[in-house]
Protein backbone atom coordinates (compact mmCIF):
# COMPACT_ATOMS: atom_id res chain seq x y z
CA UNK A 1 95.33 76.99 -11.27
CA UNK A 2 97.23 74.19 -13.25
CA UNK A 3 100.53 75.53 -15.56
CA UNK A 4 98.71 76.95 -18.77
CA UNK A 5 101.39 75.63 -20.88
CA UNK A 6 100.89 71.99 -19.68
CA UNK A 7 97.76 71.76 -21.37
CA UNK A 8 99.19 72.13 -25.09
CA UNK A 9 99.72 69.18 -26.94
CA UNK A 10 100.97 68.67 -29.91
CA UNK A 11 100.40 66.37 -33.19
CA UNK A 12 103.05 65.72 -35.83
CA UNK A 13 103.04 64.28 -39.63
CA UNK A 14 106.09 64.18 -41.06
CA UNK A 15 106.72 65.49 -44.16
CA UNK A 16 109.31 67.34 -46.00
CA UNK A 17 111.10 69.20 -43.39
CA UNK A 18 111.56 72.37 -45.43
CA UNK A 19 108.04 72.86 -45.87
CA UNK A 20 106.32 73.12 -42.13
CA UNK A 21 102.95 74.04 -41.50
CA UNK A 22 101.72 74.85 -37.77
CA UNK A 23 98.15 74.39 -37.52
CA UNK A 24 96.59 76.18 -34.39
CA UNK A 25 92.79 75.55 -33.50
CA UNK A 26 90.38 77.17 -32.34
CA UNK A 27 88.26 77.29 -28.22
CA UNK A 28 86.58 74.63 -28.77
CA UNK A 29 87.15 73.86 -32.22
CA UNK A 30 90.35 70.95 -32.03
CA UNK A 31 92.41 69.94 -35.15
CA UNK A 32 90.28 67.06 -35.46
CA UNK A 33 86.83 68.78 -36.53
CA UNK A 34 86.21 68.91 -40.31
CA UNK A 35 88.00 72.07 -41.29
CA UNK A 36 91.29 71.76 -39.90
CA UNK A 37 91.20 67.71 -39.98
CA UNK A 38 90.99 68.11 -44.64
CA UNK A 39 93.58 71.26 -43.99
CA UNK A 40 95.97 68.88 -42.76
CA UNK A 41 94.97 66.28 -45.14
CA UNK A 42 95.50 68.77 -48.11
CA UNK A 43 98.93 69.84 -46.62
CA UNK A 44 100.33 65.75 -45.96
CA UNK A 45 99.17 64.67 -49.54
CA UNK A 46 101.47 67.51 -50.54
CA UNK A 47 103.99 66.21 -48.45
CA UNK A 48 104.31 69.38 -46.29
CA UNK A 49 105.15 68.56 -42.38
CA UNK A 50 102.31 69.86 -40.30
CA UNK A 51 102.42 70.48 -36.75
CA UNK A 52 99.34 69.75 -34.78
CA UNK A 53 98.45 71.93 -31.77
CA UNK A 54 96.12 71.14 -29.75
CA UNK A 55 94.68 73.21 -26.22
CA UNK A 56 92.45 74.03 -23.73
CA UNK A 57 91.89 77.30 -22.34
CA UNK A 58 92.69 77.69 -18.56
CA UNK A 59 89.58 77.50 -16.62
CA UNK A 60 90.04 81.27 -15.83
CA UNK A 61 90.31 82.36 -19.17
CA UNK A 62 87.57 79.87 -20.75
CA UNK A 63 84.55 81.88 -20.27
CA UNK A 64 86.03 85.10 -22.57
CA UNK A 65 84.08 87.61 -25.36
CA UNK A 66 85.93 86.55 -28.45
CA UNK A 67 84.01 89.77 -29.80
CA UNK A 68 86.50 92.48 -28.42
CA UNK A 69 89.79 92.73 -26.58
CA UNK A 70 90.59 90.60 -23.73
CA UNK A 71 94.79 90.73 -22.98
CA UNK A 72 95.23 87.55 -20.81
CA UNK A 73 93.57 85.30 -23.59
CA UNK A 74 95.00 87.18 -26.54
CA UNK A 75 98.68 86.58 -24.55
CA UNK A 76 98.15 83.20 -24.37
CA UNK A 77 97.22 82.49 -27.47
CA UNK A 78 100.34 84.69 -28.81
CA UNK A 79 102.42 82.50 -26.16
CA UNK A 80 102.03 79.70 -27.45
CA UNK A 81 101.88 80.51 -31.22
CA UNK A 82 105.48 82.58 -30.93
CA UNK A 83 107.05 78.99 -28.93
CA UNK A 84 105.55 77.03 -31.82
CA UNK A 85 106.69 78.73 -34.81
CA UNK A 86 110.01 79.27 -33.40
CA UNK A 87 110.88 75.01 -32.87
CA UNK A 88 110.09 75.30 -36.56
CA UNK A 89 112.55 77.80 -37.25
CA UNK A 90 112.98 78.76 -41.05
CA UNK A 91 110.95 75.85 -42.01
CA UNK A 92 108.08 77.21 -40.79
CA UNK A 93 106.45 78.07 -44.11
CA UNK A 94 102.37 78.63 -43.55
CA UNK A 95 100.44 79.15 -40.51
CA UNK A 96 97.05 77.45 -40.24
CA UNK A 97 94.51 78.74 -37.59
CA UNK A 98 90.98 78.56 -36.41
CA UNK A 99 88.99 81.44 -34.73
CA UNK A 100 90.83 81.61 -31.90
CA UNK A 101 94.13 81.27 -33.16
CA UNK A 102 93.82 83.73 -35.34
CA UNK A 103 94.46 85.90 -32.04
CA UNK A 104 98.41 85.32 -33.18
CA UNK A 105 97.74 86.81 -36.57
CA UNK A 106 100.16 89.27 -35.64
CA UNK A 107 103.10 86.39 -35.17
CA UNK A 108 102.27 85.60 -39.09
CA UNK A 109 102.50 89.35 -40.17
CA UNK A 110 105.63 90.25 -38.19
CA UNK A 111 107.54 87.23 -39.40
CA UNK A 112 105.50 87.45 -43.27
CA UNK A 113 104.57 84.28 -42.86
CA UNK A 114 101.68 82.86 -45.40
CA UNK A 115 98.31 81.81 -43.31
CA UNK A 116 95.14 80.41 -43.77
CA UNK A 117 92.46 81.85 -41.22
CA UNK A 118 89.20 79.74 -40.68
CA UNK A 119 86.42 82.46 -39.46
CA UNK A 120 89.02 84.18 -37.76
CA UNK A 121 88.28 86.97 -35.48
CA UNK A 122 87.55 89.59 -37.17
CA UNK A 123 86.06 92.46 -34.43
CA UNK A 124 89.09 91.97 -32.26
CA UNK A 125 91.29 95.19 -33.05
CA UNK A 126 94.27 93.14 -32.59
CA UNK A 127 93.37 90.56 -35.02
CA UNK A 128 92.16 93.16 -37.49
CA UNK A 129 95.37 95.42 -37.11
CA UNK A 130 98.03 92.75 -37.63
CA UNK A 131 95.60 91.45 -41.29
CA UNK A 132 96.01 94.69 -42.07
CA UNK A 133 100.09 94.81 -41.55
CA UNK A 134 100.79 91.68 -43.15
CA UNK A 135 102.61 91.71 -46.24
CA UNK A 136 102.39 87.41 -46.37
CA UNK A 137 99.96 86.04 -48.97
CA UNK A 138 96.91 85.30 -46.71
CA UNK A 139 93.71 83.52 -47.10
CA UNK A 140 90.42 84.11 -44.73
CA UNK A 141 87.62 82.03 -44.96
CA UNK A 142 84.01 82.28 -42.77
CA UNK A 143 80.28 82.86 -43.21
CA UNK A 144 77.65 85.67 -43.29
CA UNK A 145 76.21 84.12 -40.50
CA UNK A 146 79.01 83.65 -38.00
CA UNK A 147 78.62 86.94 -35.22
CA UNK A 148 82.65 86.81 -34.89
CA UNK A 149 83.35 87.45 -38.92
CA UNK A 150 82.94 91.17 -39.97
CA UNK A 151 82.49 90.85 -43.85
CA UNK A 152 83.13 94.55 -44.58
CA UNK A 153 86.20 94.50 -43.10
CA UNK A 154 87.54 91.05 -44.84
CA UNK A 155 86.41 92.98 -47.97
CA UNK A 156 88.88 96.08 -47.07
CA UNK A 157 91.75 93.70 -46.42
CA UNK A 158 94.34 93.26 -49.10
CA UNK A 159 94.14 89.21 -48.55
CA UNK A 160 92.12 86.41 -50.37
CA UNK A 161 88.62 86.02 -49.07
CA UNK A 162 86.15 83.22 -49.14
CA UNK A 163 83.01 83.90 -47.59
CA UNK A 164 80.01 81.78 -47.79
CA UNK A 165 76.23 83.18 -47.51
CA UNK A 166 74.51 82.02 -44.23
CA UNK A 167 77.55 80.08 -42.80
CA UNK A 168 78.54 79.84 -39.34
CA UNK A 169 81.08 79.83 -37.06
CA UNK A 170 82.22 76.68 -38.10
CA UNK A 171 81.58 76.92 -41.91
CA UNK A 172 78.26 75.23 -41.85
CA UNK A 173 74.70 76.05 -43.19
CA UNK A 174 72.38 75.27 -40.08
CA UNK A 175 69.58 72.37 -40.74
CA UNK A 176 71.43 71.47 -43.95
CA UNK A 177 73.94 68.52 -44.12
CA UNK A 178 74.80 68.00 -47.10
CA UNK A 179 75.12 71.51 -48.48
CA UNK A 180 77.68 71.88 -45.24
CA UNK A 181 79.91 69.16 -46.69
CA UNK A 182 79.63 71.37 -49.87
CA UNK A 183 80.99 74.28 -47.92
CA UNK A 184 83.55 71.95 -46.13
CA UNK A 185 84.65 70.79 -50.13
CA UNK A 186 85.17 74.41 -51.15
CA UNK A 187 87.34 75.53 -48.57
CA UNK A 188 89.84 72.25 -49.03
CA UNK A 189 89.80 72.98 -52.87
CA UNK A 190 90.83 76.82 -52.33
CA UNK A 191 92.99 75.39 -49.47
CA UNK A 192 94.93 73.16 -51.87
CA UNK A 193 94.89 76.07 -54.61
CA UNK A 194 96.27 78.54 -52.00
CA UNK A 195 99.00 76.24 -50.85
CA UNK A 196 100.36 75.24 -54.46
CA UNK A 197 100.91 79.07 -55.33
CA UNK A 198 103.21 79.38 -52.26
């Protein structure tokens, strides 16, 4: 099995070096799909730094449930996440993730840093537990139609919710284009709004 850690990558955009996102995506859901690609758009016009990450699940952890608990994946993720946030140090200012990232939810709560989750994981305990712990202002966003987003429990949450009404996992209304890029417009505006109230 090749070193897990040699297949992160990262992406940077330099900004003001105070103000550091980390954006994290999701399995197969890279930083440059729509969602995170405008999140990172709406961060640089605001002159934040973002830091891109960008990786591929080891072939032996590739083929996991994202609906319950599964350690090695949940590790990695966390792994990763933890060594990224920590080369930002104090600068580190918002977190950024997508489904799958949102597996390090808890690295944002211990360390009450602010995050944006994009249909984050919502039926994994330790996802839920560590939303429910944070104290950082926090904004999740997904769809009535994505299987991984549990809207009851984003509604018991103390955070900021967007949800959208037949969206998917990736925050798009099947068979309907340009209503999707309506979706995709929403969640940069309350993007942008979140970020200028930190």
């Amino acid at each position: 099995m090749p070193d897990p850690i040699a297949i992160t990558s990262g992406t940077r955009y330099a900004g003001d070096g105070e103000r550091v996102a980390v954006m994290f995506p999701g399995g197969d859901y890279s930083p440059a799909r729509p969602l995170l690609h405008f999140a990172r758009s709406m961060l640089v016009q605001r002159a934040w730094t973002v830091q891109e990450i960008w990786w591929q699940l080891p072939a032996d952890l590739a083929d996991s449930d994202l609906r319950g608990s599964d350690p090695p994946v949940e590790e990695w993720v966390c792994d990763r996440v933890t060594a990224a946030v920590d080369a930002e140090g104090e600068a580190c200012k918002l977190i950024v993730g997508k489904s799958l990232g949102s597996l390090a939810a808890e690295v944002a709560a211990e360390r009450t840093i602010p995050a944006v989750w994009l249909t984050p994981l919502l039926y994994n305990d330790r996802v839920l537990h560590a939303l429910e712990r944070s104290r950082a202002r926090t904004l999740l966003v997904g769809g009535s139609a994505d299987t991984l987003w549990d809207s009851a429990a984003a509604r018991r949450l103390r955070h900021e919710v967007l949800e959208f009404q037949d969206a998917d996992h990736w925050v798009e209304l099947s068979g309907d284009a340009l209503g999707s890029l309506e979706l995709l417009r929403r969640v940069t505006g309350n993007i942008e709004d979140f970020i200028n109230r930190l």
